[in-house]
C-alpha atoms as a PDB file:
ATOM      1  CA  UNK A   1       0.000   0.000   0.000  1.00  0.00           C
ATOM      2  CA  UNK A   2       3.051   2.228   0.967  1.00  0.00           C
ATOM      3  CA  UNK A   3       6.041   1.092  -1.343  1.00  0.00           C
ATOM      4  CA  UNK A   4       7.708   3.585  -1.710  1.00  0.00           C
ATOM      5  CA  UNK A   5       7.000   5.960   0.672  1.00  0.00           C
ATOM      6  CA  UNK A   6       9.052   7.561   3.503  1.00  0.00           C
ATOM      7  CA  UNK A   7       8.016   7.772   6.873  1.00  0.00           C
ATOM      8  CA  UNK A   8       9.273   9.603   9.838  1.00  0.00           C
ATOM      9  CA  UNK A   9       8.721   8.617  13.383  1.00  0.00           C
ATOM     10  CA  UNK A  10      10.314  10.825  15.690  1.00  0.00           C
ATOM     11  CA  UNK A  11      10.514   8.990  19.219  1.00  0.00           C
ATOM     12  CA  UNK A  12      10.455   5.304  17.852  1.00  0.00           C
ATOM     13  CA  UNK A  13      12.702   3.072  19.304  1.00  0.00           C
ATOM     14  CA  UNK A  14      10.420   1.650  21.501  1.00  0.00           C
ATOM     15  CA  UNK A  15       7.529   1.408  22.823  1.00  0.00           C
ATOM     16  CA  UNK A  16       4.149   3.388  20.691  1.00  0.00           C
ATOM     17  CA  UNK A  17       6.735   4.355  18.042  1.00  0.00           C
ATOM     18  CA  UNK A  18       8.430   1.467  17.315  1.00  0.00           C
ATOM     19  CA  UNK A  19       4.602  -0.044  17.007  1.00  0.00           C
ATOM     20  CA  UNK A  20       4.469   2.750  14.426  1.00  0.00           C
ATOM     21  CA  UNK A  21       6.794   2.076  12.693  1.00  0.00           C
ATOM     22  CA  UNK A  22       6.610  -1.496  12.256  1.00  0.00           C
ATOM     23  CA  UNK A  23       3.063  -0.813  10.819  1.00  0.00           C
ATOM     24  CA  UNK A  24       4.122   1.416   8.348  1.00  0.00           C
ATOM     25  CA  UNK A  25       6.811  -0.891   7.352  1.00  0.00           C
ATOM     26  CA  UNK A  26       4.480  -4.006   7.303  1.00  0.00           C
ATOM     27  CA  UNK A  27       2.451  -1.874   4.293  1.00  0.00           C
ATOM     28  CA  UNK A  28       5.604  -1.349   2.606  1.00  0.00           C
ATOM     29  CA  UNK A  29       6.749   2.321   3.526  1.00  0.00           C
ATOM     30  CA  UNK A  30      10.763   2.909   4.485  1.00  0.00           C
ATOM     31  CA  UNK A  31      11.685   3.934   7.861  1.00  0.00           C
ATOM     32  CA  UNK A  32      13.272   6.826   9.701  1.00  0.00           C
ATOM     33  CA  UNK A  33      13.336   5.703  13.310  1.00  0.00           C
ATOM     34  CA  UNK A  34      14.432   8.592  15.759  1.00  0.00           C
ATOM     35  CA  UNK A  35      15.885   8.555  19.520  1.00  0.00           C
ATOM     36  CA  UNK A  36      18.108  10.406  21.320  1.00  0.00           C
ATOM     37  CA  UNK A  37      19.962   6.785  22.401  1.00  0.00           C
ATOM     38  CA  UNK A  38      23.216   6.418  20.480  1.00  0.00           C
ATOM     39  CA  UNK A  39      23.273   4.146  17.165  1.00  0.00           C
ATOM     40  CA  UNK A  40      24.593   0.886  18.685  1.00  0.00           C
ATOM     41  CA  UNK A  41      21.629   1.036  21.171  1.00  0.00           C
ATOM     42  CA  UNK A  42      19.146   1.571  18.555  1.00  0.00           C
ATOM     43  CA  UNK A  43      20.683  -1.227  16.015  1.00  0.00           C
ATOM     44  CA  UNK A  44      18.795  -4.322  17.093  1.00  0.00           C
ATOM     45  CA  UNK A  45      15.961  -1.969  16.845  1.00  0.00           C
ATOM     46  CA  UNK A  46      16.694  -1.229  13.234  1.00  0.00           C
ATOM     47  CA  UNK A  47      17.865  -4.207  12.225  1.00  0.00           C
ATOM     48  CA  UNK A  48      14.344  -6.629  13.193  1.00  0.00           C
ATOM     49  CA  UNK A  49      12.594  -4.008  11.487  1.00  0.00           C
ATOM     50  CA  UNK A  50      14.145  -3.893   8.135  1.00  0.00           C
ATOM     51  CA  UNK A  51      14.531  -7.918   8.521  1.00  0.00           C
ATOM     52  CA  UNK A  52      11.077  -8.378   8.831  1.00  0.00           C
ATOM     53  CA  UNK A  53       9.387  -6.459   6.490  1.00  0.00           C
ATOM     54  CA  UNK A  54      12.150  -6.053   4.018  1.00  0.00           C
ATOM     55  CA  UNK A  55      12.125  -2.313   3.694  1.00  0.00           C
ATOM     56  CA  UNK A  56      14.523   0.058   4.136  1.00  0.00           C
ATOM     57  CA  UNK A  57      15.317   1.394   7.747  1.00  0.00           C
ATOM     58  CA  UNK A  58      17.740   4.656   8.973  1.00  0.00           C
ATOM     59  CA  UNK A  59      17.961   5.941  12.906  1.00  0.00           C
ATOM     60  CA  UNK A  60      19.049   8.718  13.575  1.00  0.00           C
ATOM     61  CA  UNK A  61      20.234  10.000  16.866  1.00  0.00           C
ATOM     62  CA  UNK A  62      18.757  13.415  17.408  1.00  0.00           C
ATOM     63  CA  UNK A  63      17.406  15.713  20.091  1.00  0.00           C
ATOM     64  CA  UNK A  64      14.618  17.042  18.780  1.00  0.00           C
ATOM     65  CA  UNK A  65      13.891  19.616  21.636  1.00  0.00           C
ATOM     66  CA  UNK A  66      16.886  21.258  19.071  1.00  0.00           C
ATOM     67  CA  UNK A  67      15.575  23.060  15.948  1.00  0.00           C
ATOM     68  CA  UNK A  68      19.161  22.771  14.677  1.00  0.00           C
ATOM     69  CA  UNK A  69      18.989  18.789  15.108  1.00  0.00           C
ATOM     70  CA  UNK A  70      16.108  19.072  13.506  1.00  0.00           C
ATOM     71  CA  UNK A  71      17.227  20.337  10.528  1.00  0.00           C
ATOM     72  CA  UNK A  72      20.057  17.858  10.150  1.00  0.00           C
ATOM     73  CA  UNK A  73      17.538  14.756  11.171  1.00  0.00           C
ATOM     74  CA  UNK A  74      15.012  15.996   8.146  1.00  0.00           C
ATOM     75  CA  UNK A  75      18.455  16.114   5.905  1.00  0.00           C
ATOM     76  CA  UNK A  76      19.761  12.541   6.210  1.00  0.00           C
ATOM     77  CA  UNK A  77      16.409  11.423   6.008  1.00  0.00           C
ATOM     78  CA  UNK A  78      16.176  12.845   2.556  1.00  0.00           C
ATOM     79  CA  UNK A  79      19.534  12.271   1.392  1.00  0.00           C
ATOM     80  CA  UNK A  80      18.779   8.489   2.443  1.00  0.00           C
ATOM     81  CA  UNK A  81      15.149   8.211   1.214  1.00  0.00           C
ATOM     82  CA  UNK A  82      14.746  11.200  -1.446  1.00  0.00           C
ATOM     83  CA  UNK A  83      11.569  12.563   0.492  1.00  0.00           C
ATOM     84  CA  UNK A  84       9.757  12.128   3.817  1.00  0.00           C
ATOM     85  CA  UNK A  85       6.167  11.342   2.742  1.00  0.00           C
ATOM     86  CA  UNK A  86       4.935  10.465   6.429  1.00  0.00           C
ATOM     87  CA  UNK A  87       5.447  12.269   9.509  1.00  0.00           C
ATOM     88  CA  UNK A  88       4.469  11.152  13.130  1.00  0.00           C
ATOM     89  CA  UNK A  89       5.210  13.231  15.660  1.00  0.00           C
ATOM     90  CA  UNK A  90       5.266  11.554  18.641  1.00  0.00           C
ATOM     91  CA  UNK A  91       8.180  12.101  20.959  1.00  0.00           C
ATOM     92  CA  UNK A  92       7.214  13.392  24.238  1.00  0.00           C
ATOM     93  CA  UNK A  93       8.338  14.571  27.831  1.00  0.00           C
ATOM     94  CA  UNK A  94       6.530  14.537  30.689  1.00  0.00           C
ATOM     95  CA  UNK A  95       6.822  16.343  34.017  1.00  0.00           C
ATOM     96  CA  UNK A  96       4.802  14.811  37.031  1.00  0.00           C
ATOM     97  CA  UNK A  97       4.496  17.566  38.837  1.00  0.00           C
ATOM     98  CA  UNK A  98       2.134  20.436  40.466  1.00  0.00           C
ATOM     99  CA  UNK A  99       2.328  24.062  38.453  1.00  0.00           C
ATOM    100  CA  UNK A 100       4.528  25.550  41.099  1.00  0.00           C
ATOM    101  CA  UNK A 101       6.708  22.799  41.319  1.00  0.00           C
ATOM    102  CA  UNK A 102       7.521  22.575  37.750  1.00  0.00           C
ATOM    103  CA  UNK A 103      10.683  24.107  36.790  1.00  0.00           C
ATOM    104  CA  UNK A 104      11.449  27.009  33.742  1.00  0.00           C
ATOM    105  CA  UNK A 105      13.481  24.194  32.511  1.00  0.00           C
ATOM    106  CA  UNK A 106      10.960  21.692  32.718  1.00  0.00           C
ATOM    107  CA  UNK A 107       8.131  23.951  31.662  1.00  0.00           C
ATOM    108  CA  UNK A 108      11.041  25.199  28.356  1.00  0.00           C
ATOM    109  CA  UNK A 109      11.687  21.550  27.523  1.00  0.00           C
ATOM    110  CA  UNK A 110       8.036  20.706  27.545  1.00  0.00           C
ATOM    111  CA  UNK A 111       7.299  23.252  25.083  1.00  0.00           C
ATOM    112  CA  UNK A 112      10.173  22.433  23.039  1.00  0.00           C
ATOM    113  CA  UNK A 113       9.556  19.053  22.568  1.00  0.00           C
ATOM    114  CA  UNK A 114       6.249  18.418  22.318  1.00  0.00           C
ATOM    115  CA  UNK A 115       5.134  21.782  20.654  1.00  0.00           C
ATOM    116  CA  UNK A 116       7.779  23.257  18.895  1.00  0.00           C
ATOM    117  CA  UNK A 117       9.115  19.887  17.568  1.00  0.00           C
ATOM    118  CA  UNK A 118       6.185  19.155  15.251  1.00  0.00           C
ATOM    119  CA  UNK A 119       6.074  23.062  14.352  1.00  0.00           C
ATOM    120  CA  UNK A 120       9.267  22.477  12.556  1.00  0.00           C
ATOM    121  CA  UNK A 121       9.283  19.148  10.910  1.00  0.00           C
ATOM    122  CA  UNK A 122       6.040  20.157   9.540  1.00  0.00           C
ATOM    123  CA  UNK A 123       7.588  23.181   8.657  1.00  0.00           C
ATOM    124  CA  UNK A 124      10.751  21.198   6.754  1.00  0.00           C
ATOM    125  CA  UNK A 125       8.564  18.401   5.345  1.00  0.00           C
ATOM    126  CA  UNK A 126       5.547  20.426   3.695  1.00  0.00           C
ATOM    127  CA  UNK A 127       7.267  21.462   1.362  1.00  0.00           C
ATOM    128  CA  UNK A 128       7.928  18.794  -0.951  1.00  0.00           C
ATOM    129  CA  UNK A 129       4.853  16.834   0.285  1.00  0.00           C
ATOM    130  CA  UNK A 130       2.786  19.814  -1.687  1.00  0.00           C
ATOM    131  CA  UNK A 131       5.199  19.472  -4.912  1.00  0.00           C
ATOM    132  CA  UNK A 132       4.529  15.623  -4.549  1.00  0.00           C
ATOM    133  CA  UNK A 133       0.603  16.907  -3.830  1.00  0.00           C
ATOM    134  CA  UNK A 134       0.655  13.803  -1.436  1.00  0.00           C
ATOM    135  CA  UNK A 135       1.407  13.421   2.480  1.00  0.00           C
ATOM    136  CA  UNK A 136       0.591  12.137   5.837  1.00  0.00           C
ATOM    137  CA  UNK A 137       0.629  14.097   9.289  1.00  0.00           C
ATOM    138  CA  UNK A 138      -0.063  13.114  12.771  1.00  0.00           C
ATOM    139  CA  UNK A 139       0.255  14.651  16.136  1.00  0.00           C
ATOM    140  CA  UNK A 140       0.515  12.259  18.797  1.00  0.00           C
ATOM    141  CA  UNK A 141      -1.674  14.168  21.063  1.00  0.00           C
ATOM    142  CA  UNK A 142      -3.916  12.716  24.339  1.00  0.00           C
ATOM    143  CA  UNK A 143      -6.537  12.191  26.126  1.00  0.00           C
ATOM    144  CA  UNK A 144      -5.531  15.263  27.948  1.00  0.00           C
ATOM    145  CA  UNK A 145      -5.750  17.127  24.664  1.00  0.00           C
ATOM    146  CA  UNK A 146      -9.313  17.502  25.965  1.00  0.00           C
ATOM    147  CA  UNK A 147      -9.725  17.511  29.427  1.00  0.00           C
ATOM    148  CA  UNK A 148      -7.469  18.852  32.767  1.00  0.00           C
ATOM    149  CA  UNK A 149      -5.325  16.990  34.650  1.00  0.00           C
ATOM    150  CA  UNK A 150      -3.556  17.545  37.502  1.00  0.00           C
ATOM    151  CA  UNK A 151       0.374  17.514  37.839  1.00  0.00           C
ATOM    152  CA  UNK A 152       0.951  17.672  34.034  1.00  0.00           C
ATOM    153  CA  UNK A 153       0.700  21.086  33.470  1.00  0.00           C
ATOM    154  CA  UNK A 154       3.533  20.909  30.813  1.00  0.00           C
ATOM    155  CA  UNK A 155       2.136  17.743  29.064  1.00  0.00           C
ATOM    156  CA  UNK A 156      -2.240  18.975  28.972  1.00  0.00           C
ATOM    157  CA  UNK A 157      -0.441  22.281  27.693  1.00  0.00           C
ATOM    158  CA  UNK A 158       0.853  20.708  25.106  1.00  0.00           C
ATOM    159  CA  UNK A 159      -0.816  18.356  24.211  1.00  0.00           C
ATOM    160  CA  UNK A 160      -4.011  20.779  23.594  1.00  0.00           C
ATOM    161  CA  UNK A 161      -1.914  23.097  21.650  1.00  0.00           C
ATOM    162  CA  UNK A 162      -0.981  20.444  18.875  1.00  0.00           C
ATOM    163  CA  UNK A 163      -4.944  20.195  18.236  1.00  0.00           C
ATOM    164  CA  UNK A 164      -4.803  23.226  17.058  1.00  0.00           C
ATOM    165  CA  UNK A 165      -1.894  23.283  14.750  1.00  0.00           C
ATOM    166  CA  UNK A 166      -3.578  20.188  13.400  1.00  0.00           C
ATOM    167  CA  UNK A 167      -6.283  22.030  12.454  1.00  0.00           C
ATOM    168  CA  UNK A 168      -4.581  24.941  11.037  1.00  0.00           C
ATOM    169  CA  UNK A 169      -1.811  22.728   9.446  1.00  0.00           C
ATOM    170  CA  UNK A 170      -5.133  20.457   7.696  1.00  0.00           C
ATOM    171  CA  UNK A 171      -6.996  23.860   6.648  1.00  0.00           C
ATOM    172  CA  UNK A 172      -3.723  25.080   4.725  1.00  0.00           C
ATOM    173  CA  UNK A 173      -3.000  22.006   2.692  1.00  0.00           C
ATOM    174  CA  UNK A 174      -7.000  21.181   1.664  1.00  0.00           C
ATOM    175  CA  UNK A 175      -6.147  21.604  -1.964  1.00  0.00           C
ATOM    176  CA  UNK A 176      -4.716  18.580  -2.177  1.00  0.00           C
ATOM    177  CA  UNK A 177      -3.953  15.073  -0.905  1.00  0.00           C
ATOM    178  CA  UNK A 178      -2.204  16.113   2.274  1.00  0.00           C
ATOM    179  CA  UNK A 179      -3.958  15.382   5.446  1.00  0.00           C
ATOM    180  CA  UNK A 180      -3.202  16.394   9.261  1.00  0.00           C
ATOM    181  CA  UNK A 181      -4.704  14.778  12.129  1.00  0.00           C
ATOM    182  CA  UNK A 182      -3.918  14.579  15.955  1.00  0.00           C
ATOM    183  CA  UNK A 183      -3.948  10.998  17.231  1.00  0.00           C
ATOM    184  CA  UNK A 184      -5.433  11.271  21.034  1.00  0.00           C
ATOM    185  CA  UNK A 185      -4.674   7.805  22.885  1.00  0.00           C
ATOM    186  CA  UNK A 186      -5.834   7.160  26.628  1.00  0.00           C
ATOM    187  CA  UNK A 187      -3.662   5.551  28.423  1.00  0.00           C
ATOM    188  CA  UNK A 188      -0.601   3.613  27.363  1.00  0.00           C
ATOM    189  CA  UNK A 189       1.871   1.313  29.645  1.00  0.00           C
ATOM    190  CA  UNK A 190       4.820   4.040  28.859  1.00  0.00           C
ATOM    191  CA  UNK A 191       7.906   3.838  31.106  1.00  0.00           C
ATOM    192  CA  UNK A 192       7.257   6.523  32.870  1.00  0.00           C
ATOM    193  CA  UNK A 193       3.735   5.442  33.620  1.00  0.00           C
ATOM    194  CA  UNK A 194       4.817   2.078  35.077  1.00  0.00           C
ATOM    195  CA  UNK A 195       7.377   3.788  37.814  1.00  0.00           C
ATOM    196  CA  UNK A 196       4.924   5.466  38.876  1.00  0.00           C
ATOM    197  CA  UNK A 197       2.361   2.507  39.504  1.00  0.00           C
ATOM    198  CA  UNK A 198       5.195   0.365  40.936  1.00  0.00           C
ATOM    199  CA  UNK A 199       5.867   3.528  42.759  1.00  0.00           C
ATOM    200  CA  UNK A 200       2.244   3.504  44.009  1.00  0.00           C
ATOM    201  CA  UNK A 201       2.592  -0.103  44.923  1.00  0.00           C
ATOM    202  CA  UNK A 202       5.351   0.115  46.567  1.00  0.00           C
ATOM    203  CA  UNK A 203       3.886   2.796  49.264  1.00  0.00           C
ATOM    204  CA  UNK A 204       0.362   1.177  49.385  1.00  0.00           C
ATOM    205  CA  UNK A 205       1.540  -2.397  50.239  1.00  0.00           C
ATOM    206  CA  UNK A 206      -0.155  -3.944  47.193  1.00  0.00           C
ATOM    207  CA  UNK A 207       0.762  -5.876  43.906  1.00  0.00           C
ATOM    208  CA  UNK A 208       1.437  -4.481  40.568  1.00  0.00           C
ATOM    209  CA  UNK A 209      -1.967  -5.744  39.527  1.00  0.00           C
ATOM    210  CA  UNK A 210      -3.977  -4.315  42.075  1.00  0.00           C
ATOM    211  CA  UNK A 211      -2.048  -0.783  41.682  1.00  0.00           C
ATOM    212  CA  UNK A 212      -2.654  -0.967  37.704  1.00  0.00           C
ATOM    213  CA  UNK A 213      -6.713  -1.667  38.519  1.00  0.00           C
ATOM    214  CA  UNK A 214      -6.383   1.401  41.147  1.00  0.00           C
ATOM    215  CA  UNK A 215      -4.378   3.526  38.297  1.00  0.00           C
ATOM    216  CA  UNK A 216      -7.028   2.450  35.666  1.00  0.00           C
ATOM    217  CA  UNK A 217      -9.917   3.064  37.900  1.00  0.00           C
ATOM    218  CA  UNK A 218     -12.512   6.073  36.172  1.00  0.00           C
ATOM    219  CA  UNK A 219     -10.458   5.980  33.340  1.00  0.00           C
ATOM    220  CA  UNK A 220     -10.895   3.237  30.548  1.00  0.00           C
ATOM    221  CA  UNK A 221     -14.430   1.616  30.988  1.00  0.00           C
ATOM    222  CA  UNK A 222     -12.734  -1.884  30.058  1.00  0.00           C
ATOM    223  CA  UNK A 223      -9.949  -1.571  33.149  1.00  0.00           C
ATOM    224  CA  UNK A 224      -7.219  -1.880  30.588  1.00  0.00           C
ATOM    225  CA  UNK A 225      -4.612  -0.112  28.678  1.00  0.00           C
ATOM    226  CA  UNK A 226      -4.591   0.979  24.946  1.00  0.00           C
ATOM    227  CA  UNK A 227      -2.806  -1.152  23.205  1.00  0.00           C
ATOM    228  CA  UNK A 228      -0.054   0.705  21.298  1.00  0.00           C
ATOM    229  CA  UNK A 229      -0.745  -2.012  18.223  1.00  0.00           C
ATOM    230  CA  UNK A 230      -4.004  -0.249  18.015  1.00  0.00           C
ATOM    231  CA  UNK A 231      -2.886   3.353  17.771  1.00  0.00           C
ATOM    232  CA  UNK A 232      -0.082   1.707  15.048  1.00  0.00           C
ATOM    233  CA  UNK A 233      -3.207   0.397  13.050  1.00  0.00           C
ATOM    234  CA  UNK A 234      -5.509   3.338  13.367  1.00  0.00           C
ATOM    235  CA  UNK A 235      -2.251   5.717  11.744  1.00  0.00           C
ATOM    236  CA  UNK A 236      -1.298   2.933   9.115  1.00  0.00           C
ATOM    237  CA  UNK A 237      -5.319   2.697   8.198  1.00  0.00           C
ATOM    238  CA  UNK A 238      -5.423   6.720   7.470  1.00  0.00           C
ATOM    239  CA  UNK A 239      -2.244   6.351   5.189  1.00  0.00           C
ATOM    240  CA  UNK A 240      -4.341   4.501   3.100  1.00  0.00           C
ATOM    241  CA  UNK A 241      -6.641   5.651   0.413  1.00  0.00           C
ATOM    242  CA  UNK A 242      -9.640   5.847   2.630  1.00  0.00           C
ATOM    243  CA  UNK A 243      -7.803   8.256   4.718  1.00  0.00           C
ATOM    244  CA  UNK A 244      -8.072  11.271   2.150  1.00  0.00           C
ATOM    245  CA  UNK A 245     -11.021  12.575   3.569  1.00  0.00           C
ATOM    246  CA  UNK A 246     -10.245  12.197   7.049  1.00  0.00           C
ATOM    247  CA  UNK A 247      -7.776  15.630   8.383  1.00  0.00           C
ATOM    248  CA  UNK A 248      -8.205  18.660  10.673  1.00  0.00           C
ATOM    249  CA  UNK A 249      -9.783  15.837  12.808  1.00  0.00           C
ATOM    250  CA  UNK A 250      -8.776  14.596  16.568  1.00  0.00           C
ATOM    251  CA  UNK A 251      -9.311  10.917  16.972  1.00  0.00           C
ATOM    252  CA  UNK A 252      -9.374   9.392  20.312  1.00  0.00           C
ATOM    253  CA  UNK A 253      -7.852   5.844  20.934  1.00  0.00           C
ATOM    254  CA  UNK A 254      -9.351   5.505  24.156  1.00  0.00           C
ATOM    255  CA  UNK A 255     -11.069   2.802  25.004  1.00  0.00           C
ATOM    256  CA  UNK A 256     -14.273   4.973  25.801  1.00  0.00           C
ATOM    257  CA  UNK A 257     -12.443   6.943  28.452  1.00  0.00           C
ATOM    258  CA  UNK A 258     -14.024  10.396  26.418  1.00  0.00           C
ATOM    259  CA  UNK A 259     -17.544   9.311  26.866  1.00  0.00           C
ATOM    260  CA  UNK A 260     -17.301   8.834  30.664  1.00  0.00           C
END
C-alpha cells in the first residue's frame, strides 16, 4: 500500500513508536526511526525491522527539543530516502508535577519538545509533500488534549496546543492530498507510567496488579490499557486511500475513556 514511501517517526525506538513504525513498514513504507539513544543502542531496533518487512530502515540520533537537530535529522532522512512522505510526531516529555513545582526548565523543555518539535518538521517536510501533492501528518496528542489533569501542566499544555496546529496545518494544505490529524490515545503502559504505579505499589503495600486496577480506575471503561498495536493500526489505516477525507480531525484511541 506504501512502497515507496518515507516515513518519519520521531521517538520510535520503543515502545508506541516502534509499534508505528513497524506498521508502516508491514504496508511497505521505508523507515526513519528517531531517539536520542546512540546508534549501537538503537541497532537491534533497526535491524528486526528492516529484517522483517524487508524495507529500508535509517535511525538517527537526534534531540529534537533542538531546531538545529532538527534540521540535520530531516536532511539525512532525505539524502537516504529522497523525500519524507509520512510524519508522526510523537516524541514526548513529561513532568509529574504540580504548576509551582515545575521548573522554567521543565516547563522550556516541555514546550520544546512536544510543541515546537512538530512546528518544525512540519515546517521542513511540507514542502515537498505539496510538490509531490501527497502526504501524511499526525500529532501524537492525548486524552488530555481535551480535558485537565492535575500535575501535568507541561504535558495537557501541550498536548491541547498540537490540536490546534492540526487544524490549522489540515486547513492550509485542503487543496490537495495532504492530510493532518492529531492521534489522542488514553492511556498507554509508557515507562514513565509504570514507575509510577510500581511507585504507588510500593507505598500502598499492594501488587502491581492491584495498583494498575487502582491507576485504571474512572479511566478506561474496560480496566485496561490501549494497546499501542491499536494506535499503530488506526495511523497505518489513514495512510491509506480511505484516509483522504479524514484531516483537521482529533481521533481518540481511548477505550471509551471520552464518553465517561
Amino acid at each position: 500500500m506504501l512502497k515507496g514511501k518515507c516515513a518519519l517517526i520521531t521517538g520510535s525506538v520503543a515502545g508506541l513508536g516502534y509499534a508505528i513504525a513497524e506498521a508502516l513498514a508491514a504496508a511497505g513504507c521505508n523507515i526513519v526511526l528517531n531517539g536520542i539513544v546512540p546508534p549501537e543502542s538503537a541497532a537491534a531496533a533497526r535491524d528486526s525491522l528492516a529484517q522483517k518487512s524487508d524495507v529500508g530502515v535509517l535511525y538517527e540520533e537526534a534531540d529534537i527539543g533542538d531546531p538545529v537537530q532538527i534540521e540535520r535529522l530531516i536532511a539525512n532522512a532525505v539524502e537516504k530516502f529522497g523525500a519524507i512522505d509520512i510524519v508522526v510526531n510523537n516524541a514526548v516529555v513529561r513532568h509529574f508535577c504540580r504548576v509551582e513545582n515545575l521548573t522554567p526548565a521543565q516547563w522550556n523543555e516541555s514546550l520544546a519538545v512536544n510543541l515546537s518539535a512538530p512546528f518544525h518538521i512540519i515546517r521542513l517536510t511540507l514542502p515537498t509533500m505539496r510538490k509531490r501533492r501527497w502526504g501524511r501528518i499526525f500529532n501524537l496528542s492525548s486524552y488530555y488534549g481535551f480535558r485537565g489533569g492535575e500535575e501535568r501542566i507541561g504535558y495537557v499544555t501541550t498536548k491541547t496546543a498540537l490540536l490546534g496546529m492540526t487544524r490549522a496545518v489540515a486547513l492550509e494544505n485542503s487543496d490537495m492530498d495532504i492530510t493532518c490529524n492529531a492521534i489522542c490515545p488514553g492511556t498507554l503502559a509508557t515507562p514513565d507510567i509504570m514507575r509510577r504505579i510500581r511507585k504507588k505499589a510500593a507505598s500502598e503495600s499492594v501488587s502491581e496488579a492491584e495498583a494498575i486496577r487502582r491507576y485504571l480506575a474512572g479511566r478506561h471503561p474496560d480496566d485496561r490499557f490501549i494497546d499501542v498495536e491499536n494506535v499503530a493500526a488506526m495511523i497505518a489505516f489513514l495512510c491509506g486511500p480511505a484516509g483522504r477525507d479524514v484531516t483537521g480531525a482529533a481521533l481518540p484511541v481511548d477505550g471509551g475513556w471520552l464518553a465517561m
